[in-house]
C-alpha atoms as a PDB file:
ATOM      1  CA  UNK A   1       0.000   0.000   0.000  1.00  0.00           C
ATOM      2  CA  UNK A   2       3.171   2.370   0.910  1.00  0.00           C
ATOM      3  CA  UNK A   3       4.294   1.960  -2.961  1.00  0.00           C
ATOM      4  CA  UNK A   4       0.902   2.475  -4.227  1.00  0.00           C
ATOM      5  CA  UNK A   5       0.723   5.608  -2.900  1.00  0.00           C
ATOM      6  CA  UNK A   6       4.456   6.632  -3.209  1.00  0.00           C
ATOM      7  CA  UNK A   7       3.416   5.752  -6.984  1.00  0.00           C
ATOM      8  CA  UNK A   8       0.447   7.897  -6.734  1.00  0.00           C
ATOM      9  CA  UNK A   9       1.829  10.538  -4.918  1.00  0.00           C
ATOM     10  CA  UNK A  10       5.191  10.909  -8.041  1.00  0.00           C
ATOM     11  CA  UNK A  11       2.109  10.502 -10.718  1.00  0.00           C
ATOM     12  CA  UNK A  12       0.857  13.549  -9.329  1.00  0.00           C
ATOM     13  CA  UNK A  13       3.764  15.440  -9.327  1.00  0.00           C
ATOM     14  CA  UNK A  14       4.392  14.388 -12.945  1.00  0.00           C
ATOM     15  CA  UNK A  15       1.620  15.776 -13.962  1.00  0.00           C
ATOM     16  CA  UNK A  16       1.308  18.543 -11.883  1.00  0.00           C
ATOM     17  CA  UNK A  17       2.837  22.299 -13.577  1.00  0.00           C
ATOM     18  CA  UNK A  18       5.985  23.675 -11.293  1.00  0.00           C
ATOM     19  CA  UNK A  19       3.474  26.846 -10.196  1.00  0.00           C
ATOM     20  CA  UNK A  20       0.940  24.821  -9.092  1.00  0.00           C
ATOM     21  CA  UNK A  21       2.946  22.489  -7.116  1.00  0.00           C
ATOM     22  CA  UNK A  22       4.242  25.005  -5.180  1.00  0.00           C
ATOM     23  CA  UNK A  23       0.879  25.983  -3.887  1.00  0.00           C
ATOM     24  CA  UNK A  24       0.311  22.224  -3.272  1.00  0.00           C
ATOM     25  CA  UNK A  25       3.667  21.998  -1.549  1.00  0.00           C
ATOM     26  CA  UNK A  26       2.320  25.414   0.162  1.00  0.00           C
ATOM     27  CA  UNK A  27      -1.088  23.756   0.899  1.00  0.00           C
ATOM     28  CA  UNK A  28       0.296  20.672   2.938  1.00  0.00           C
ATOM     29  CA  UNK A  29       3.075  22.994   4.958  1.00  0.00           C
ATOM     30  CA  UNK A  30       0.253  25.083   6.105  1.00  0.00           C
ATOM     31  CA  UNK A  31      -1.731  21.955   6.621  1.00  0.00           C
ATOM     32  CA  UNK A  32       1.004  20.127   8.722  1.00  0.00           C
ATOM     33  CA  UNK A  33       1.027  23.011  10.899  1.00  0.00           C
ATOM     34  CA  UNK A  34      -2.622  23.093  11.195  1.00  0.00           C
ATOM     35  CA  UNK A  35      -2.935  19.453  12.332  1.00  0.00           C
ATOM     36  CA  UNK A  36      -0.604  20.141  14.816  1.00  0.00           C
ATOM     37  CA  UNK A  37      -1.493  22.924  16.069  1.00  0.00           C
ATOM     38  CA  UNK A  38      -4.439  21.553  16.871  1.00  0.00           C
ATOM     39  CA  UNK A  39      -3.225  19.150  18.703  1.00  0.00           C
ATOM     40  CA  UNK A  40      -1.068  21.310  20.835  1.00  0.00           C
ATOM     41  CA  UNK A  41      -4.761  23.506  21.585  1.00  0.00           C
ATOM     42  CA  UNK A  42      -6.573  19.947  22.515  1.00  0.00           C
ATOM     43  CA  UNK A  43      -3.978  18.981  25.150  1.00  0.00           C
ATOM     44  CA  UNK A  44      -3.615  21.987  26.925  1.00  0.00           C
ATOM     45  CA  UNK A  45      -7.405  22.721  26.760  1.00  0.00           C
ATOM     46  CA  UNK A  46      -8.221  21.557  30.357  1.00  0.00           C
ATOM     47  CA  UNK A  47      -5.887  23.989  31.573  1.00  0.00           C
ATOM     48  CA  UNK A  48      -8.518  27.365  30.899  1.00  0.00           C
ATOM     49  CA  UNK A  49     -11.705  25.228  31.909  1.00  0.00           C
ATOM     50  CA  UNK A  50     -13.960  27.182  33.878  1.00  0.00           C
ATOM     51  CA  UNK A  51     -16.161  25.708  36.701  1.00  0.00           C
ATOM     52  CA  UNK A  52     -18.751  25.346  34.098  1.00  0.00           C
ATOM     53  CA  UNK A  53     -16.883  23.193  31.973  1.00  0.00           C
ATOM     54  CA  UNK A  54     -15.396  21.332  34.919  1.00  0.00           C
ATOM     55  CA  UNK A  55     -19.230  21.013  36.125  1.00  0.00           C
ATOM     56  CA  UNK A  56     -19.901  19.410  32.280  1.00  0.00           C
ATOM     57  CA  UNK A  57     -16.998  16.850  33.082  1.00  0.00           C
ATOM     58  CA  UNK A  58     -18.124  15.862  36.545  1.00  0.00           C
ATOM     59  CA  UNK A  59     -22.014  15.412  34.872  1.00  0.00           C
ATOM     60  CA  UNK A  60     -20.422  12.334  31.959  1.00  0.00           C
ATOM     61  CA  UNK A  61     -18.187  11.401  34.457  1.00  0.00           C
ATOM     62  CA  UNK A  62     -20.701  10.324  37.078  1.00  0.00           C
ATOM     63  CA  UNK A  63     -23.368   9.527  34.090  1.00  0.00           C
ATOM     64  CA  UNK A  64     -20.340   6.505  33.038  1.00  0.00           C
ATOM     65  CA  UNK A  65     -20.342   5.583  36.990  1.00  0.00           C
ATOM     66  CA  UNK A  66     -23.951   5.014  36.854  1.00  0.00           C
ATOM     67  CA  UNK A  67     -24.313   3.197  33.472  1.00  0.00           C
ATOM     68  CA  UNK A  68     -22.214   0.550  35.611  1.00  0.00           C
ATOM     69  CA  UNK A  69     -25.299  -0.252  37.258  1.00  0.00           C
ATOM     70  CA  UNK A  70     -27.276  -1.250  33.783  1.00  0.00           C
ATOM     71  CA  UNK A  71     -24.096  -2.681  31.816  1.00  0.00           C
ATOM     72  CA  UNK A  72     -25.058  -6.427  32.645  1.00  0.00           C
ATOM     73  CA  UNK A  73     -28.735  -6.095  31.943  1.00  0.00           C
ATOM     74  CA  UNK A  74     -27.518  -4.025  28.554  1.00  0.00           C
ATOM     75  CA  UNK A  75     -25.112  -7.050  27.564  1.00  0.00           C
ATOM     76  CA  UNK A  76     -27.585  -9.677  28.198  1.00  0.00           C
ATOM     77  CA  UNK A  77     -30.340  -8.177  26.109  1.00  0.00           C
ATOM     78  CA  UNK A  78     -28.204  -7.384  22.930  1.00  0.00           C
ATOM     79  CA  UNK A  79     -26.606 -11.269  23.551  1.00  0.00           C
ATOM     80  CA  UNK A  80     -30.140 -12.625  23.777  1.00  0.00           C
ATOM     81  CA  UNK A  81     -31.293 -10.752  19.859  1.00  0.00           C
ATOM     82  CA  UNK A  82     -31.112 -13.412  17.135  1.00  0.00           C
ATOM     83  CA  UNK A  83     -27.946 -13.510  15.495  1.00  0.00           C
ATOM     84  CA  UNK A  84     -28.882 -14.775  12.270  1.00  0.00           C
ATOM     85  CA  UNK A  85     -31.652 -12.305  11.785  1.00  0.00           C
ATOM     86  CA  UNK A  86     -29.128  -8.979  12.829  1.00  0.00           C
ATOM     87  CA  UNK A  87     -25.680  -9.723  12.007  1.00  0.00           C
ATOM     88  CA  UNK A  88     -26.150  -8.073   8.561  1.00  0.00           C
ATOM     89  CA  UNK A  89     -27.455  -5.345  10.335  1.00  0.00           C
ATOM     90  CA  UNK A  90     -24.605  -4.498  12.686  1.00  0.00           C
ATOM     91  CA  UNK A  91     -21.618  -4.789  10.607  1.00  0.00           C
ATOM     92  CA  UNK A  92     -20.947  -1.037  10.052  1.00  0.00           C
ATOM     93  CA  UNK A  93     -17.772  -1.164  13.226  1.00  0.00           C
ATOM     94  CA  UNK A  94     -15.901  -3.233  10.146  1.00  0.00           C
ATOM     95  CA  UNK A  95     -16.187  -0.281   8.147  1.00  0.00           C
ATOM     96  CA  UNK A  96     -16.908   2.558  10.385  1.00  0.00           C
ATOM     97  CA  UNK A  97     -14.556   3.316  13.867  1.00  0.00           C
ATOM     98  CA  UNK A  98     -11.513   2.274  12.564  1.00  0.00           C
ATOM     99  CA  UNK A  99      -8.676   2.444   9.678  1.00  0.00           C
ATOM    100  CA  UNK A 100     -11.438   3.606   6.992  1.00  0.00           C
ATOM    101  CA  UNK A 101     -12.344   6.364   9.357  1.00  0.00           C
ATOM    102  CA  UNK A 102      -8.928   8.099   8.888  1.00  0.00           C
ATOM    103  CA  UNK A 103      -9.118   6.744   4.542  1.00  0.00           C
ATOM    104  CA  UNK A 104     -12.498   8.802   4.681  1.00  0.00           C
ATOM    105  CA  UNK A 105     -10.745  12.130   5.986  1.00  0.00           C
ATOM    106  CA  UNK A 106      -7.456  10.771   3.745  1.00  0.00           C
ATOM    107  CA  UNK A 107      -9.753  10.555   0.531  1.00  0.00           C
ATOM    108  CA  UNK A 108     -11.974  14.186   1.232  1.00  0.00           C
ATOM    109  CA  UNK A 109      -8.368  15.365   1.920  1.00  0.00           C
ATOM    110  CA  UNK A 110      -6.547  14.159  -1.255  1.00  0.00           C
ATOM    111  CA  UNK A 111      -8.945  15.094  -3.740  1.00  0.00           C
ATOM    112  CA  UNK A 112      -9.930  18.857  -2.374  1.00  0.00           C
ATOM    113  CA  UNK A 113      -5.479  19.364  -2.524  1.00  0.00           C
ATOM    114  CA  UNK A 114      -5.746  17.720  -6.259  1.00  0.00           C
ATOM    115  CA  UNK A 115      -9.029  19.890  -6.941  1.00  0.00           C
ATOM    116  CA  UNK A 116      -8.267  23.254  -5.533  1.00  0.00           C
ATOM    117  CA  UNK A 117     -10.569  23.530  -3.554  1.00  0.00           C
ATOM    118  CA  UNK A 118     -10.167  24.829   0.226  1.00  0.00           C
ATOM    119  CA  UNK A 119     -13.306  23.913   1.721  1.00  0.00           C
ATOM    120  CA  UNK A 120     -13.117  20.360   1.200  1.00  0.00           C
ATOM    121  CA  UNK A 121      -9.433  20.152   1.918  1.00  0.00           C
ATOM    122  CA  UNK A 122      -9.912  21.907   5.346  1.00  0.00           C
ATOM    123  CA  UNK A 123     -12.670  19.552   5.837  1.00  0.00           C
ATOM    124  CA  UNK A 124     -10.926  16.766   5.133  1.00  0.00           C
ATOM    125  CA  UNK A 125      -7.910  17.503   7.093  1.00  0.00           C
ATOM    126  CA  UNK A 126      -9.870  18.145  10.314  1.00  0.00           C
ATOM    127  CA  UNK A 127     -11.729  14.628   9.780  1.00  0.00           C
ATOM    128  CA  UNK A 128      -8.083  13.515  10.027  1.00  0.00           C
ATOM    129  CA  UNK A 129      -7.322  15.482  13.194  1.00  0.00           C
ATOM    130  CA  UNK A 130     -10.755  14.034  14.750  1.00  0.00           C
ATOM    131  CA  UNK A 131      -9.523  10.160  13.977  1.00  0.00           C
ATOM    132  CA  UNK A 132      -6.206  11.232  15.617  1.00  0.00           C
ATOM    133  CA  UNK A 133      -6.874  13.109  18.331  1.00  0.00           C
ATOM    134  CA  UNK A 134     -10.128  11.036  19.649  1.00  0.00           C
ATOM    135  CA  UNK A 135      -7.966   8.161  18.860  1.00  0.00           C
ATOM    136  CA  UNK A 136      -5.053   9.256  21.057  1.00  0.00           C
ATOM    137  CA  UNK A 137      -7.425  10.249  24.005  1.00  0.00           C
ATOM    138  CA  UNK A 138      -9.162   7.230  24.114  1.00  0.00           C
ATOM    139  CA  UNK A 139      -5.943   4.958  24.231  1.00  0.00           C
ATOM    140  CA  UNK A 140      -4.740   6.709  27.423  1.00  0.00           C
ATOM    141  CA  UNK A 141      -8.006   6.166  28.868  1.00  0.00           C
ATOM    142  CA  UNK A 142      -7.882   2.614  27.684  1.00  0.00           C
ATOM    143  CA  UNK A 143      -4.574   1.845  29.097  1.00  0.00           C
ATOM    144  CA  UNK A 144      -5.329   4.232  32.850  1.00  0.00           C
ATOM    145  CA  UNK A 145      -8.715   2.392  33.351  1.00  0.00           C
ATOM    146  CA  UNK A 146      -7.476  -1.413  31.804  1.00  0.00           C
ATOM    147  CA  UNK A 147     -11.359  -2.264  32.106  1.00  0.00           C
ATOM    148  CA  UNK A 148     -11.577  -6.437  30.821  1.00  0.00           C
ATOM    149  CA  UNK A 149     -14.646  -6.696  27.784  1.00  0.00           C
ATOM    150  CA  UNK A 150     -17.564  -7.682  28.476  1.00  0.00           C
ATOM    151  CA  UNK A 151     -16.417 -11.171  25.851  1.00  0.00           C
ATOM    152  CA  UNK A 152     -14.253 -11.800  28.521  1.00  0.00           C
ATOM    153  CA  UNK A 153     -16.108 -11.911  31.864  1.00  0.00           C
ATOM    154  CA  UNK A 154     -19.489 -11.499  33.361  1.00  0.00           C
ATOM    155  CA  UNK A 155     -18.248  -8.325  35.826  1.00  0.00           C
ATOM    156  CA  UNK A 156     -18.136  -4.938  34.415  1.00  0.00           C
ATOM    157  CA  UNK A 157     -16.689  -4.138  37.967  1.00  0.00           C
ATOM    158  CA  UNK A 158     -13.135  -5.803  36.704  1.00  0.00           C
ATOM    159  CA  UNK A 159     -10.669  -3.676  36.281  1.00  0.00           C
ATOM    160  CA  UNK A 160      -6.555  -3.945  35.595  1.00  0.00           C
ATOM    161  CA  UNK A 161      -5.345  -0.700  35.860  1.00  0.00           C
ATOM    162  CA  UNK A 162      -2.510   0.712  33.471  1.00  0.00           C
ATOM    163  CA  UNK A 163      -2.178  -2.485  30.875  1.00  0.00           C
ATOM    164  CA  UNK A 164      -0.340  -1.505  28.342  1.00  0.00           C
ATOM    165  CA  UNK A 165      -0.434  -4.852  25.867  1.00  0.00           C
ATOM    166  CA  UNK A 166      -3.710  -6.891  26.447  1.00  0.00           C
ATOM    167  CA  UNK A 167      -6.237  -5.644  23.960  1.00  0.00           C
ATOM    168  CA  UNK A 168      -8.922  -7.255  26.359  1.00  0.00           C
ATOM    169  CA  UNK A 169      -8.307  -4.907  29.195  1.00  0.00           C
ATOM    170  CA  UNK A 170      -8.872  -1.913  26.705  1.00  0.00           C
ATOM    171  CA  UNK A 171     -12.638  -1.436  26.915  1.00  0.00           C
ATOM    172  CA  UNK A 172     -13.020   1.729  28.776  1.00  0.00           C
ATOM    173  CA  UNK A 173     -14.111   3.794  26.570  1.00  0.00           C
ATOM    174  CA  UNK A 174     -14.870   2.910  22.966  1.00  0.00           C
ATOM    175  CA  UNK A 175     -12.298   3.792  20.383  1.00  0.00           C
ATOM    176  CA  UNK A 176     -14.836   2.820  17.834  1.00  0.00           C
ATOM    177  CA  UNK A 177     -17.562   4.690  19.089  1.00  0.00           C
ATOM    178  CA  UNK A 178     -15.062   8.005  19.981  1.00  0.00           C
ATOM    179  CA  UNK A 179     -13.712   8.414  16.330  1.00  0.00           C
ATOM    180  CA  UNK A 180     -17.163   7.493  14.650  1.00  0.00           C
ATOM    181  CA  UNK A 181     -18.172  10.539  16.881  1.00  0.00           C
ATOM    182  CA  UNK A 182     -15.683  12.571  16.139  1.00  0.00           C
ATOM    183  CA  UNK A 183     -15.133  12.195  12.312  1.00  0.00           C
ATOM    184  CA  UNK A 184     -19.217  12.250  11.987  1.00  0.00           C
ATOM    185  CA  UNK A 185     -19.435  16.225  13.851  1.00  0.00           C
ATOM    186  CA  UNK A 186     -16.873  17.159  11.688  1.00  0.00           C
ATOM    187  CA  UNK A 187     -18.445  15.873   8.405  1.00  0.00           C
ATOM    188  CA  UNK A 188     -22.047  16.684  10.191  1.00  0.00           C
ATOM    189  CA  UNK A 189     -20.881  20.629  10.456  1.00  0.00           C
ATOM    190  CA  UNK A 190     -19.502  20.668   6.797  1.00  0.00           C
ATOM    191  CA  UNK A 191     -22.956  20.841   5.110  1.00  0.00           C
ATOM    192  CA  UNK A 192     -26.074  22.649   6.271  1.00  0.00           C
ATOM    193  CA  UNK A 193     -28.390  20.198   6.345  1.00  0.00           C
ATOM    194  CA  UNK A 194     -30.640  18.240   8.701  1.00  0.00           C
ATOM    195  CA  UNK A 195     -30.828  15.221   7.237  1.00  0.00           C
ATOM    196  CA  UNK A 196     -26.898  15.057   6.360  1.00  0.00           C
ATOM    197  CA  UNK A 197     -26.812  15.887  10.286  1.00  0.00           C
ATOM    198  CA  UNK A 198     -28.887  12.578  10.668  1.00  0.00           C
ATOM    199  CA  UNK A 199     -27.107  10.982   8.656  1.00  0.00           C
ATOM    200  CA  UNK A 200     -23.672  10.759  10.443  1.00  0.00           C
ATOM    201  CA  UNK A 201     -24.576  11.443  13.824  1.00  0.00           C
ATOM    202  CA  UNK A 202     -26.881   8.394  13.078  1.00  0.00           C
ATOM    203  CA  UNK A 203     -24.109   6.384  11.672  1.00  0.00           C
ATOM    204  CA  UNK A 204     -21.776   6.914  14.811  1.00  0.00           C
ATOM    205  CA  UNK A 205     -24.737   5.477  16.904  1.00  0.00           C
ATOM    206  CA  UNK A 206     -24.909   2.635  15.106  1.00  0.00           C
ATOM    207  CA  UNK A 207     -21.360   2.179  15.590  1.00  0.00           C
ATOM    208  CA  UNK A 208     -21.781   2.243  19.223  1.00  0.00           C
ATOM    209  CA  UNK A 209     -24.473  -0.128  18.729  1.00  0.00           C
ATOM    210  CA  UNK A 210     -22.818  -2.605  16.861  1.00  0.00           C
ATOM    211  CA  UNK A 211     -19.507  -2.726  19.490  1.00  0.00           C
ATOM    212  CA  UNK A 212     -22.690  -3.788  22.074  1.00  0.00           C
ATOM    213  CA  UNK A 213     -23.970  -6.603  19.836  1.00  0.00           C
ATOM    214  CA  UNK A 214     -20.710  -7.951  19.380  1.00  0.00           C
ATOM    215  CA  UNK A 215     -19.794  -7.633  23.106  1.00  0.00           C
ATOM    216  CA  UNK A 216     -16.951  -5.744  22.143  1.00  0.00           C
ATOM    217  CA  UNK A 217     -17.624  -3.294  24.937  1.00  0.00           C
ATOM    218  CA  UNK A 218     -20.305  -2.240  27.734  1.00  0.00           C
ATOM    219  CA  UNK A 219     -22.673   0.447  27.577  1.00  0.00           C
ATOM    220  CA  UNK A 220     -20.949   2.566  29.669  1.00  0.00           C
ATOM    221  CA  UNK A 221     -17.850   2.666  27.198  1.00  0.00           C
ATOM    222  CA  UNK A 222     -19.937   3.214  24.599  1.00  0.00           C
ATOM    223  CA  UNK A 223     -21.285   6.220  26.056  1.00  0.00           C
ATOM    224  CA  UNK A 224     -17.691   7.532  27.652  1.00  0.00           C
ATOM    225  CA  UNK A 225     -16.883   6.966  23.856  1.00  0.00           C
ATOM    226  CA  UNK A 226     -19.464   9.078  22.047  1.00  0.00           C
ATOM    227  CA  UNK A 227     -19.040  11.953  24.442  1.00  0.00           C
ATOM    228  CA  UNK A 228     -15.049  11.979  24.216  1.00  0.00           C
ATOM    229  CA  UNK A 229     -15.456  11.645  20.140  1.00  0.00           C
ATOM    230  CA  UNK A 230     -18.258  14.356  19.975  1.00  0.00           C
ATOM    231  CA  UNK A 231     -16.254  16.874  22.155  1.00  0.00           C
ATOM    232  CA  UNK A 232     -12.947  16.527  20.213  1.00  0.00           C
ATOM    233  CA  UNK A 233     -14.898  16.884  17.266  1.00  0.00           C
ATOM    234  CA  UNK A 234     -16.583  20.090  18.580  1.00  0.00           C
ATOM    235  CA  UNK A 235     -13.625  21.316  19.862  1.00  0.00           C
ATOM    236  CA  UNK A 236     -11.644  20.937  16.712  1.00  0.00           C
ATOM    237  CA  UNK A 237     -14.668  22.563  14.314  1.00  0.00           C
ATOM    238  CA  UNK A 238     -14.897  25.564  16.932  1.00  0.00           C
ATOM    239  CA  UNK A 239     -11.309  26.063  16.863  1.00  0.00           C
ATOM    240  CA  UNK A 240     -11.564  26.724  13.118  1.00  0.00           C
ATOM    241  CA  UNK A 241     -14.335  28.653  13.129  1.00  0.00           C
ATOM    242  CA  UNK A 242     -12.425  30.650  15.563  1.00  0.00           C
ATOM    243  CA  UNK A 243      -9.315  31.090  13.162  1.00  0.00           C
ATOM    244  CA  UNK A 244     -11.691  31.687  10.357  1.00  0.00           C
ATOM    245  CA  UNK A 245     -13.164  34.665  11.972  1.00  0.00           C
ATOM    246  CA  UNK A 246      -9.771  35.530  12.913  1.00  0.00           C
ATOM    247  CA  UNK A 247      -9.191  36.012   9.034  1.00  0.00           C
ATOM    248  CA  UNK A 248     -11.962  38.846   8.827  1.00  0.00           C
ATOM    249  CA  UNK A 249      -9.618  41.967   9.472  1.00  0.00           C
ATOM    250  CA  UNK A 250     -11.901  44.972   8.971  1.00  0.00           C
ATOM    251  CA  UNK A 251     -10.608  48.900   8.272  1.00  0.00           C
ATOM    252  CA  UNK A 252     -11.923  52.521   7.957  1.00  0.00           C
ATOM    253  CA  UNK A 253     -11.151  53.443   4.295  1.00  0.00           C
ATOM    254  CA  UNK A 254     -11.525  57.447   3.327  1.00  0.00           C
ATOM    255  CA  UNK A 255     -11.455  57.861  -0.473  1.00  0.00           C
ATOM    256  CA  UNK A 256     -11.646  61.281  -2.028  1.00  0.00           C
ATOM    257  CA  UNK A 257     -15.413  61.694  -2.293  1.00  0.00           C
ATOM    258  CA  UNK A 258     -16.479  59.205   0.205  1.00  0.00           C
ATOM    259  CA  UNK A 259     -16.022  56.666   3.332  1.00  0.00           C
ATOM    260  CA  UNK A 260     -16.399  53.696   4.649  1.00  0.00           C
ATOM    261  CA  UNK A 261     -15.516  50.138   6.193  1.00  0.00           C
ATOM    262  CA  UNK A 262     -12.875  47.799   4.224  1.00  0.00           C
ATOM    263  CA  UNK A 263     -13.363  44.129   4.715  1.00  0.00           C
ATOM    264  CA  UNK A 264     -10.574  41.936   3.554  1.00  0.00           C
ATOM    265  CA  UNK A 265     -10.272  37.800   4.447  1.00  0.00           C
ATOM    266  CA  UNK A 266      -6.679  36.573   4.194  1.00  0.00           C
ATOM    267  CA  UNK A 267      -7.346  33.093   2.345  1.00  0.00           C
ATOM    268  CA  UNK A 268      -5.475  30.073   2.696  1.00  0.00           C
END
């Protein structure tokens, strides 16, 4: 796959005139700073929370504590649904949570560089940051809490705390579920539509659905999952709109005959 895209990646130069590589070389310097950038502004977040936000934190972190109570009754209904009837229906965590989350952002990415156009490359490139950054959260979480999956034992009290290695102490909180969330309110914010909206937010669900029917995880990861994914999300789509606004610069302008307000946006 490396070569494939090495090959790709030559092709395009190839093909590409010397001016307009340089924007596209221009493009994915100010892109690489972008990504981390944002990464620098997610990990130091918690340091300017207010008591609000710390209120917000204490709410999902004692919502998890009591989803403990219902995790057992939660696994034992989605074990009890017929198999044969719903396995077709709960395949999307093959497709949807994990590697092909990050092609997704890859493929928006690659083809609004190729296209020119700035919109969908930004929105590809923070659908990469989401997969990243919800991905990275989640694994500490993961590896502090060592929670053992529901596939292998009946207690969702069990705990092995800081496992690095064993995969089956990593179910606290859903990767799957946290990077459906987060790629899907990136792509969700992109277009301004309600049923696009639906759409992904729907899809992530179903995603944290699926890791339930396949006792991959217990409800209460599922739900530390979606609200880790949704917040990075938010946070990274809020950051941009931040920056964008930042772009606005307005100035009093005094011609000759007349007066008035110049707006100018610096572009990428």
């Amino acid at each position: 796959m490396f070569r494939y895209f090495s090959f790709l990646f030559s092709l395009i130069l190839l093909t590409t005139p010397l001016q307009a590589q340089h924007g596209f070389f221009s493009n994915i310097g100010r892109d690489v700073k972008h990504f981390a950038g944002t990464g620098l502004d997610l990990a130091v977040a918690p340091l300017s929370y207010d008591s609000e936000d710390w209120m917000y934190v204490g709410g999902v972190v004692a919502t998890t504590a009591l989803l403990f109570t219902v995790d057992r009754e939660v696994r034992r209904y989605a074990q009890g649904l017929d198999k044969n009837e719903l396995d077709d229906y709960f395949f999307i965590d093959s497709y949807m949570g994990n590697q092909y989350s990050l092609f997704l952002g890859a493929g928006i990415y690659g083809y609004g560089l190729l296209a020119g156009n700035n919109r969908v490359r930004h929105t590809g490139l923070m659908a990469m940051e989401a997969f990243v950054y919800s991905g990275a959260i989640t694994g500490v979480f993961k590896v502090l809490f060592s929670r053992r999956r529901p596939f292998a034992g009946d207690s969702q009290l069990y705990f092995r705390p800081v496992n690095w290695l064993d995969n089956t102490y990593h179910s606290l909180p859903s990767g799957h579920t946290a990077v459906s969330f987060a790629v899907s309110t990136v792509l969700a914010d992109a277009v301004d539509s309600g049923l696009w909206k639906v759409f992904w937010y729907g899809t992530a669900a179903w995603v944290g659905a699926a890791r339930i029917y396949h006792n991959q995880h217990w409800f209460s990861d599922v739900f530390l999952g979606g609200v880790i994914g949704y917040a990075t999300g938010r946070f990274i789509v809020n950051r941009d709109k931040r920056q964008a606004f930042s772009r606005l610069k307005m100035q009093p302008w005094f011609g000759r005959y007349a007066s008035g307000v110049q707006l100018s946006w610096q572009l990428d």
